[in-house]
C-alpha atoms as a PDB file:
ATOM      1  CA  UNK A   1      -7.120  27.314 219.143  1.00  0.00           C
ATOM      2  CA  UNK A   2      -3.977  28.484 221.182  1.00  0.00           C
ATOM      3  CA  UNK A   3      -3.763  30.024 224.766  1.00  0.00           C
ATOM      4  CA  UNK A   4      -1.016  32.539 225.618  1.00  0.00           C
ATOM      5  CA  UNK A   5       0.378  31.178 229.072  1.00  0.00           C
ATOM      6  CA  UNK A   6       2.863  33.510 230.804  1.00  0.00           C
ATOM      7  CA  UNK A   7       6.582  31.461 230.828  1.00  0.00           C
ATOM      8  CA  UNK A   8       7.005  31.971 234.239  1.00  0.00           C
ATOM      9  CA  UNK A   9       3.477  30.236 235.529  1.00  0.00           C
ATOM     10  CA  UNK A  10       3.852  27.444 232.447  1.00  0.00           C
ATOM     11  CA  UNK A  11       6.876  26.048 234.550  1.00  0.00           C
ATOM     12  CA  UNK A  12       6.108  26.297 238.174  1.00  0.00           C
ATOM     13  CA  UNK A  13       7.332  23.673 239.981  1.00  0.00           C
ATOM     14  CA  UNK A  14       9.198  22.255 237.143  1.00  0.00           C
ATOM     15  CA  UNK A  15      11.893  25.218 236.489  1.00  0.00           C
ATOM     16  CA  UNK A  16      10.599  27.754 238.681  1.00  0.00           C
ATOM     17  CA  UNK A  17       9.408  28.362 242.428  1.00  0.00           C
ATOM     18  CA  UNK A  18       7.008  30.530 243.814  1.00  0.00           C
ATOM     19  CA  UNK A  19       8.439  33.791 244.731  1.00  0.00           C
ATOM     20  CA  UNK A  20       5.971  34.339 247.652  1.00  0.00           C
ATOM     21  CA  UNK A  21       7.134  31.137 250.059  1.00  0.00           C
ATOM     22  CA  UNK A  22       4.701  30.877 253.351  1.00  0.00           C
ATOM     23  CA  UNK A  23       1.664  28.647 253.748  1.00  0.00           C
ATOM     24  CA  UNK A  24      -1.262  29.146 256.480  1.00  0.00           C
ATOM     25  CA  UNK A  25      -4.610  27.138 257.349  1.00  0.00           C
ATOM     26  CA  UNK A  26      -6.384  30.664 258.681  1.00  0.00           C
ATOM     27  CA  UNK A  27      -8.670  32.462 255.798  1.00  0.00           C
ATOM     28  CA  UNK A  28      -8.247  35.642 258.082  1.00  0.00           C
ATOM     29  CA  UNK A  29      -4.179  35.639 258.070  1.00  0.00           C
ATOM     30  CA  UNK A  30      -4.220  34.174 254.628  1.00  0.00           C
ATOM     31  CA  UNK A  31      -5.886  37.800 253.165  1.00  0.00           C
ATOM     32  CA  UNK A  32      -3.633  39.566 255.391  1.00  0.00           C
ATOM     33  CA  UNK A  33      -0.394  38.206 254.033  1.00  0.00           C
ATOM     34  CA  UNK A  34      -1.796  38.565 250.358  1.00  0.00           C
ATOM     35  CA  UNK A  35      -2.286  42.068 251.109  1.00  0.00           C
ATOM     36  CA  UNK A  36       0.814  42.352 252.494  1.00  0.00           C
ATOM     37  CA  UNK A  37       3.219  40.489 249.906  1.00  0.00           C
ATOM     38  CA  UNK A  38       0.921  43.007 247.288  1.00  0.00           C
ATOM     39  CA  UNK A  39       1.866  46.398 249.496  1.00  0.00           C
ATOM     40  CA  UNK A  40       5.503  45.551 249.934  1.00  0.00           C
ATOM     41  CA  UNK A  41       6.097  44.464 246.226  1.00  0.00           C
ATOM     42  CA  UNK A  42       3.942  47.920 244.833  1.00  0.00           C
ATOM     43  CA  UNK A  43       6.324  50.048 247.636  1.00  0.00           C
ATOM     44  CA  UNK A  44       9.949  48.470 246.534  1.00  0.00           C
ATOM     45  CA  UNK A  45       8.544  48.750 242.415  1.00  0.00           C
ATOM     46  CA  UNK A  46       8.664  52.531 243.370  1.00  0.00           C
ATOM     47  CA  UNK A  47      10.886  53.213 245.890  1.00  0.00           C
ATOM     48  CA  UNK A  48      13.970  50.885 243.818  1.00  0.00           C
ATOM     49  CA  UNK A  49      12.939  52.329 240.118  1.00  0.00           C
ATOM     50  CA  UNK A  50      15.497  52.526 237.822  1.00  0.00           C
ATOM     51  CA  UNK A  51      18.010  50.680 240.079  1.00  0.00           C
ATOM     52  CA  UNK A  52      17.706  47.376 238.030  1.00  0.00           C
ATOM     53  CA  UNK A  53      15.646  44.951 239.952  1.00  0.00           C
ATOM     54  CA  UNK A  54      14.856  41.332 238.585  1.00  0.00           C
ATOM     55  CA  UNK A  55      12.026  40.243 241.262  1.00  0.00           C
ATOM     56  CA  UNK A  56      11.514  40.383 244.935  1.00  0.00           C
ATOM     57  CA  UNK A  57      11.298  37.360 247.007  1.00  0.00           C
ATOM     58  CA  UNK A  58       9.470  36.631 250.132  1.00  0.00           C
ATOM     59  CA  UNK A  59       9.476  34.042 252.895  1.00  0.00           C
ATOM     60  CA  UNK A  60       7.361  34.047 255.737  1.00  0.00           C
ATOM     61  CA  UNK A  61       8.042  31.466 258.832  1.00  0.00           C
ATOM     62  CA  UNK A  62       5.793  32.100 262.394  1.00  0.00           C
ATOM     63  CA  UNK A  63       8.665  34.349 263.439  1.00  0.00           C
ATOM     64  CA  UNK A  64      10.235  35.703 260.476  1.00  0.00           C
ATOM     65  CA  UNK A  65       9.302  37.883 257.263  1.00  0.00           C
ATOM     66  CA  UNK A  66      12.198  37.672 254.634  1.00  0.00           C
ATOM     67  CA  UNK A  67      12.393  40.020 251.928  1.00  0.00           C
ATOM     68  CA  UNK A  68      14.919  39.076 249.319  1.00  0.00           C
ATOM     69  CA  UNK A  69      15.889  42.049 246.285  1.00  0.00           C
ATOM     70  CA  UNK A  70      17.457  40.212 243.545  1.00  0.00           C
ATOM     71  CA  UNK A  71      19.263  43.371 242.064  1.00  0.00           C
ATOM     72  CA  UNK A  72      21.605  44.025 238.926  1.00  0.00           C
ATOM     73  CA  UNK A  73      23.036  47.682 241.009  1.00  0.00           C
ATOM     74  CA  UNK A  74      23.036  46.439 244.553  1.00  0.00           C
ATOM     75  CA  UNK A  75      25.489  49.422 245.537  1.00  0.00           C
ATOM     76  CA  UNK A  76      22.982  52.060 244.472  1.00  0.00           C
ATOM     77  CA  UNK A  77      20.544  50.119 246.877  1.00  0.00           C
ATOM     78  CA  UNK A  78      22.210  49.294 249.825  1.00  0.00           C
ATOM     79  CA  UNK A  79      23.840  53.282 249.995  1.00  0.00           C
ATOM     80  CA  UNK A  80      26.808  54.705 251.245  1.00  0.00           C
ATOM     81  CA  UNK A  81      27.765  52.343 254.762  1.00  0.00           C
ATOM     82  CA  UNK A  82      24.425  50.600 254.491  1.00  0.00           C
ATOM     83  CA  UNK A  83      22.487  53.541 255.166  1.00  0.00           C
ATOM     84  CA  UNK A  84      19.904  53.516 252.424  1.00  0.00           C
ATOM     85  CA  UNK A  85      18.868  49.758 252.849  1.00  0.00           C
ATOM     86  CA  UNK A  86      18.540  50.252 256.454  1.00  0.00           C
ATOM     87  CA  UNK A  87      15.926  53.175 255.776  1.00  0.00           C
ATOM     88  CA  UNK A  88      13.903  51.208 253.642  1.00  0.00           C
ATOM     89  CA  UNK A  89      14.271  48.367 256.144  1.00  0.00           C
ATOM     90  CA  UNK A  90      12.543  50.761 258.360  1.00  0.00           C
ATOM     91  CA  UNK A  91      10.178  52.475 255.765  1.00  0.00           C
ATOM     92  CA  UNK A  92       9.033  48.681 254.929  1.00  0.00           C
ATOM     93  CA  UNK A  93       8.133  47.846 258.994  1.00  0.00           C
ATOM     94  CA  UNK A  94       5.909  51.462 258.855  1.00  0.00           C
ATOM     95  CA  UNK A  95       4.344  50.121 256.332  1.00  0.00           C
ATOM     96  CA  UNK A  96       3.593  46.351 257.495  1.00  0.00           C
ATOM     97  CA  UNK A  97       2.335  47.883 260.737  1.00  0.00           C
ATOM     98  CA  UNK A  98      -0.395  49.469 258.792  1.00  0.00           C
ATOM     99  CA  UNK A  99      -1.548  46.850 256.232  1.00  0.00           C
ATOM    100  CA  UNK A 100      -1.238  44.261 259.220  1.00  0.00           C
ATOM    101  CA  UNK A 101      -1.084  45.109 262.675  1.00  0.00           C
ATOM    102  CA  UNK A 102      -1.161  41.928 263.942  1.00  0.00           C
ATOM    103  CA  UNK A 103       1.714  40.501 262.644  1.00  0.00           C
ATOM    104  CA  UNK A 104       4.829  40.065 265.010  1.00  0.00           C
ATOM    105  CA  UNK A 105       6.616  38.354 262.682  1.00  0.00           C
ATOM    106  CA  UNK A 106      10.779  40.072 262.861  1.00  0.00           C
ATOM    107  CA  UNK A 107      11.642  41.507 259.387  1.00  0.00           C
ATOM    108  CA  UNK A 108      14.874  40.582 258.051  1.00  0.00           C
ATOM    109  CA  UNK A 109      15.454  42.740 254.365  1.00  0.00           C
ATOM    110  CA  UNK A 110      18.487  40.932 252.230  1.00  0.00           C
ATOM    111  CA  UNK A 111      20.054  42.595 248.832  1.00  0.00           C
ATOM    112  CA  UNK A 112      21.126  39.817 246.248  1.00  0.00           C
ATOM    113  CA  UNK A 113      23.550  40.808 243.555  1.00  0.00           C
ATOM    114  CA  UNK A 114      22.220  39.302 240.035  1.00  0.00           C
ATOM    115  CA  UNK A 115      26.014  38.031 238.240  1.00  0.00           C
ATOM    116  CA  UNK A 116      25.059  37.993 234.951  1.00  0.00           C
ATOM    117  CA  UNK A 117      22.727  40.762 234.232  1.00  0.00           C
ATOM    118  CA  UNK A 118      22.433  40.370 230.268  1.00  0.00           C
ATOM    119  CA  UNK A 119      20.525  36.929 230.938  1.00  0.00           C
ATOM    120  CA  UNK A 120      18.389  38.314 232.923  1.00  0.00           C
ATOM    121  CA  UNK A 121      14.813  39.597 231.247  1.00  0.00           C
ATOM    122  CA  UNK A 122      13.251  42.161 233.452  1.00  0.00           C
ATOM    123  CA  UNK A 123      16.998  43.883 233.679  1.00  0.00           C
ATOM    124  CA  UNK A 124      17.053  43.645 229.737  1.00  0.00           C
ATOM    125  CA  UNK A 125      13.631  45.615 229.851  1.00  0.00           C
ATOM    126  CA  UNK A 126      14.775  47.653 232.267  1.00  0.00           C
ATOM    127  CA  UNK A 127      17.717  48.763 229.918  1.00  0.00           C
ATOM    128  CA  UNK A 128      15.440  49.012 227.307  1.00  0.00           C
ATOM    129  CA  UNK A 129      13.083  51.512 228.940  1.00  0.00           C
ATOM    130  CA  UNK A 130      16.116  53.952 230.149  1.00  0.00           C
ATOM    131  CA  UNK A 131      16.410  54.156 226.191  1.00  0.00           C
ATOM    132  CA  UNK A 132      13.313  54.841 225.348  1.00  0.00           C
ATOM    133  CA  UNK A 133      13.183  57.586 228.026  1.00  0.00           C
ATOM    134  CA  UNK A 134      16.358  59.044 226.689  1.00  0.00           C
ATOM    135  CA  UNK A 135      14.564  59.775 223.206  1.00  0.00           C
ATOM    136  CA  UNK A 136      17.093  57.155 221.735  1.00  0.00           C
ATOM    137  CA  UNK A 137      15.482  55.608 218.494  1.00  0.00           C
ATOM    138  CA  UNK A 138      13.511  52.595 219.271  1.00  0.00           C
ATOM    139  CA  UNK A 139      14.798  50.229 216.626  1.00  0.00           C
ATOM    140  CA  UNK A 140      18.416  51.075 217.477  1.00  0.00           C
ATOM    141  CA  UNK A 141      17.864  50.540 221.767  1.00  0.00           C
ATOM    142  CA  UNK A 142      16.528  46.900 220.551  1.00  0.00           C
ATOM    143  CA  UNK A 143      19.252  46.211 218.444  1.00  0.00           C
ATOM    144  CA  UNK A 144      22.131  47.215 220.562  1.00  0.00           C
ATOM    145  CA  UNK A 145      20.574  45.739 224.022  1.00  0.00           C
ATOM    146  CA  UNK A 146      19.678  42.628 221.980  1.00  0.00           C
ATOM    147  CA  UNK A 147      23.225  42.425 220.646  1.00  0.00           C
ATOM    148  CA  UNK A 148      24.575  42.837 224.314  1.00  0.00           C
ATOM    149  CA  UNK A 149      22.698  39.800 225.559  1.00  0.00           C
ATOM    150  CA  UNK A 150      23.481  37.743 222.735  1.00  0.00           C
ATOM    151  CA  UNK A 151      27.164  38.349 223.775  1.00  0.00           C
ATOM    152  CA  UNK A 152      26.767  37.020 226.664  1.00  0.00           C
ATOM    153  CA  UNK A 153      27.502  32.955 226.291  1.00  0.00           C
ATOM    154  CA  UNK A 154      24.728  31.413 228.469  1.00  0.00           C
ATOM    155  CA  UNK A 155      22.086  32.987 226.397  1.00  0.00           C
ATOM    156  CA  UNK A 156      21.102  30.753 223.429  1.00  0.00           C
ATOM    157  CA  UNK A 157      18.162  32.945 222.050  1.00  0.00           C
ATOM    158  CA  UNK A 158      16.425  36.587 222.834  1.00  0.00           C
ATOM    159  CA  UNK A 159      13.304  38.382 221.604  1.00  0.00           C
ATOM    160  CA  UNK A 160      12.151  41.816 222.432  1.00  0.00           C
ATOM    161  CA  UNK A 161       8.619  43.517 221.459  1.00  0.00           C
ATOM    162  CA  UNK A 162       7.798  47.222 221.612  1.00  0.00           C
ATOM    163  CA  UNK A 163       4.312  47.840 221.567  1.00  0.00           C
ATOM    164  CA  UNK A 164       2.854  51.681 221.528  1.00  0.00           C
ATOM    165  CA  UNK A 165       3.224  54.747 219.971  1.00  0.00           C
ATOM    166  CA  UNK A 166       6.489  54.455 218.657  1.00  0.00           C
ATOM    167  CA  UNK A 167       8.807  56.872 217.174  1.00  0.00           C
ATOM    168  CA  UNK A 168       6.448  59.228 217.699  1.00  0.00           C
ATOM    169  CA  UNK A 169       3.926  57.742 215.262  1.00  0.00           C
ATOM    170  CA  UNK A 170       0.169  59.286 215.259  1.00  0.00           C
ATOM    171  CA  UNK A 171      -1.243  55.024 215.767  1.00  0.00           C
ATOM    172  CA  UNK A 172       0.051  52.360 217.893  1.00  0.00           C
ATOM    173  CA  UNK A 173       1.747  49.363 216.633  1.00  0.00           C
ATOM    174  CA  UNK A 174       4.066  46.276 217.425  1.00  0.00           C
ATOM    175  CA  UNK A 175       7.507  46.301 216.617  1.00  0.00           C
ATOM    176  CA  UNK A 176       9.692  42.733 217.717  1.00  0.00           C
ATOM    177  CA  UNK A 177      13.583  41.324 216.816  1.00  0.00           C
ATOM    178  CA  UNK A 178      14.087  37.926 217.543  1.00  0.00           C
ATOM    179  CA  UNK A 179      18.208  36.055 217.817  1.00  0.00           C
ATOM    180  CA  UNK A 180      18.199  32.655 218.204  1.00  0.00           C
ATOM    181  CA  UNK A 181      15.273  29.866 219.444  1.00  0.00           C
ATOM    182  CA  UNK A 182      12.626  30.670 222.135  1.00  0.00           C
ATOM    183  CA  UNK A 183      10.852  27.453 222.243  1.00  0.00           C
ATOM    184  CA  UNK A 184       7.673  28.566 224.315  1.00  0.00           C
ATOM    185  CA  UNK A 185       6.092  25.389 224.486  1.00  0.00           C
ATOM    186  CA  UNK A 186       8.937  22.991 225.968  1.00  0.00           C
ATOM    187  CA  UNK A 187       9.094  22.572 230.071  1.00  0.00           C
ATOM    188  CA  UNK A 188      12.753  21.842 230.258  1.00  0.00           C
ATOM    189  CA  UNK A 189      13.387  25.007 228.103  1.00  0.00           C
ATOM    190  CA  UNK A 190      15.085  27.676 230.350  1.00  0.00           C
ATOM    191  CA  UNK A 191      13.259  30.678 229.504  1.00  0.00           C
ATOM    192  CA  UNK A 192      13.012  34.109 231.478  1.00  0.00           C
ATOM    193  CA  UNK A 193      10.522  36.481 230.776  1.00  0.00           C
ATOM    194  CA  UNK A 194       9.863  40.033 231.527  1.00  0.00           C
ATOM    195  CA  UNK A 195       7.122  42.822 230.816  1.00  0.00           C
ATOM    196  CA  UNK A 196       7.371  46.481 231.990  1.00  0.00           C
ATOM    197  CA  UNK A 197       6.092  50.000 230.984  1.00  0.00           C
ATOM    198  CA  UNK A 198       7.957  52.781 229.477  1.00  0.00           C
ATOM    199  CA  UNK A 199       6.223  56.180 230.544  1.00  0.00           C
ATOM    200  CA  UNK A 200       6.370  58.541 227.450  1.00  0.00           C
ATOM    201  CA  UNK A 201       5.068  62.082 226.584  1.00  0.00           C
ATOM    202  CA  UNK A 202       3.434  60.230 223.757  1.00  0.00           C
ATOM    203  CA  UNK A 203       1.522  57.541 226.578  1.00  0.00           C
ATOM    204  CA  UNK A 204       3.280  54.160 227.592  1.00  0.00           C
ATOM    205  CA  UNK A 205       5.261  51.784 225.276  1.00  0.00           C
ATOM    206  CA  UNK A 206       5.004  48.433 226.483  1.00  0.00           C
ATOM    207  CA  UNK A 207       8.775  46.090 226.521  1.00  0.00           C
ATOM    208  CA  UNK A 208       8.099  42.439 226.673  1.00  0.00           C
ATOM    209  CA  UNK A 209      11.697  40.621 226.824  1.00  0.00           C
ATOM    210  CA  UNK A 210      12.128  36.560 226.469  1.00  0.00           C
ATOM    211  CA  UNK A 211      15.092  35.211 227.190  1.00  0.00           C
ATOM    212  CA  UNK A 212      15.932  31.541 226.136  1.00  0.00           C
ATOM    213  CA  UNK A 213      19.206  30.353 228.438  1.00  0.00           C
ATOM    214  CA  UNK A 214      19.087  26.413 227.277  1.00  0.00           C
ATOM    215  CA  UNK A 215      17.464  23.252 228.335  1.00  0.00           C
ATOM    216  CA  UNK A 216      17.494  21.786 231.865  1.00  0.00           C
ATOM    217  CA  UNK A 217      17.663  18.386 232.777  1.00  0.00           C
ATOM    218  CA  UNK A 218      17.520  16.327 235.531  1.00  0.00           C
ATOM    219  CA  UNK A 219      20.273  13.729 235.932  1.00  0.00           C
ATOM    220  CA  UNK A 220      19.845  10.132 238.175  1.00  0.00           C
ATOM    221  CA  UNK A 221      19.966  11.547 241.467  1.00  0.00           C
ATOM    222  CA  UNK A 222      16.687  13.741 240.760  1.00  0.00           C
ATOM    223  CA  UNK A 223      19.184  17.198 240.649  1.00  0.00           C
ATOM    224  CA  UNK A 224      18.870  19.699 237.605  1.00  0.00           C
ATOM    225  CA  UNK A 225      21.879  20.360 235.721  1.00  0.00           C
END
């Protein structure tokens, strides 16, 4: 019998890192952060739709809360002279004061530009969805966002899956195109994964997006290449 195991989790600590970063010995603070981490990634899902985001990152130290938005448009975020990241700064310490009160820690909100967008999964899905939701046909969004990535040279292999009521179809089914190798099961294999919701008049389609950028190894002195 198989298990599905999401790509991300199956290489933690081997390819990946966790994208929560902070570490206490208090069961009391420990459910606050939790919360907290939960709150500000639900707020920034909403408040930055549609503007391309990969994943949000966050570090906590006893003094400092870093939030890090890895972003394929980071103009769109950060506004006209700064003005729109500096109101969700403040829209994000509103909200911290009332999940957790009693954290001091100083906020510190950083945009990082994503350089290669076409390898990255969840902006793949992303421009998947903004198809769907222009009533494009399904099968032609896959094949011309799938032929985009595999233009791009780092990518070695791409599969996207559909999964709803597609086309406008009276039963739900599951539609996939697949370029190249996704080898699922290797560790070293460098392989980003995404899954997101397209909201339809129909109901949701579901876009699940691998990505398969090549093998990483580690050379003598311990560092990947």
């Amino acid at each position: 019998m198989t298990h599905t195991v999401h790509p991300y989790s199956h290489r933690l600590g081997i390819l990946r890192d966790w994208k929560s970063r902070w570490f206490t010995a208090d069961p009391k603070k420990y459910r606050q952060y939790v919360r907290a981490d939960a709150t500000i990634r639900e707020f920034l899902a909403k408040r930055l739709k549609g503007n391309y985001v990969s994943h949000i990152e966050i570090e906590r130290s006893q003094k400092d809360l870093r939030i890090s938005v890895h972003t394929a448009r980071p103009g769109m975020v950060i506004g006209r002279s700064g003005e729109n990241a500096i109101k969700i700064k403040s829209e994000l310490a509103n909200l911290l004061k009332k999940v957790s009160p009693l954290d001091t820690a100083q906020l510190h909100f950083d945009i990082i530009e994503i350089r290669s967008p076409e390898s990255n999964a969840a902006v793949v899905a992303a421009m998947v969805i903004e198809g769907l939701e222009k009533r494009f046909p399904f099968r032609r969004v896959m094949k011309q966002t799938m032929d985009k990535v595999m233009a791009n040279r780092d990518v070695q292999g791409v599969k996207i899956s559909l999964s709803g009521m597609l086309g406008g179809a009276s039963m739900s089914r599951t539609e996939s195109l697949k370029k190249g190798r996704i080898p699922l099961q290797t560790f070293r294999a460098d392989i980003d994964y995404a899954h997101q919701e397209a909201r339809l008049p129909l109901g949701q389609i579901g876009v699940k997006v691998w990505i398969y950028k090549g093998d990483v190894f580690k050379d003598e002195t311990g560092a990947q290449s």
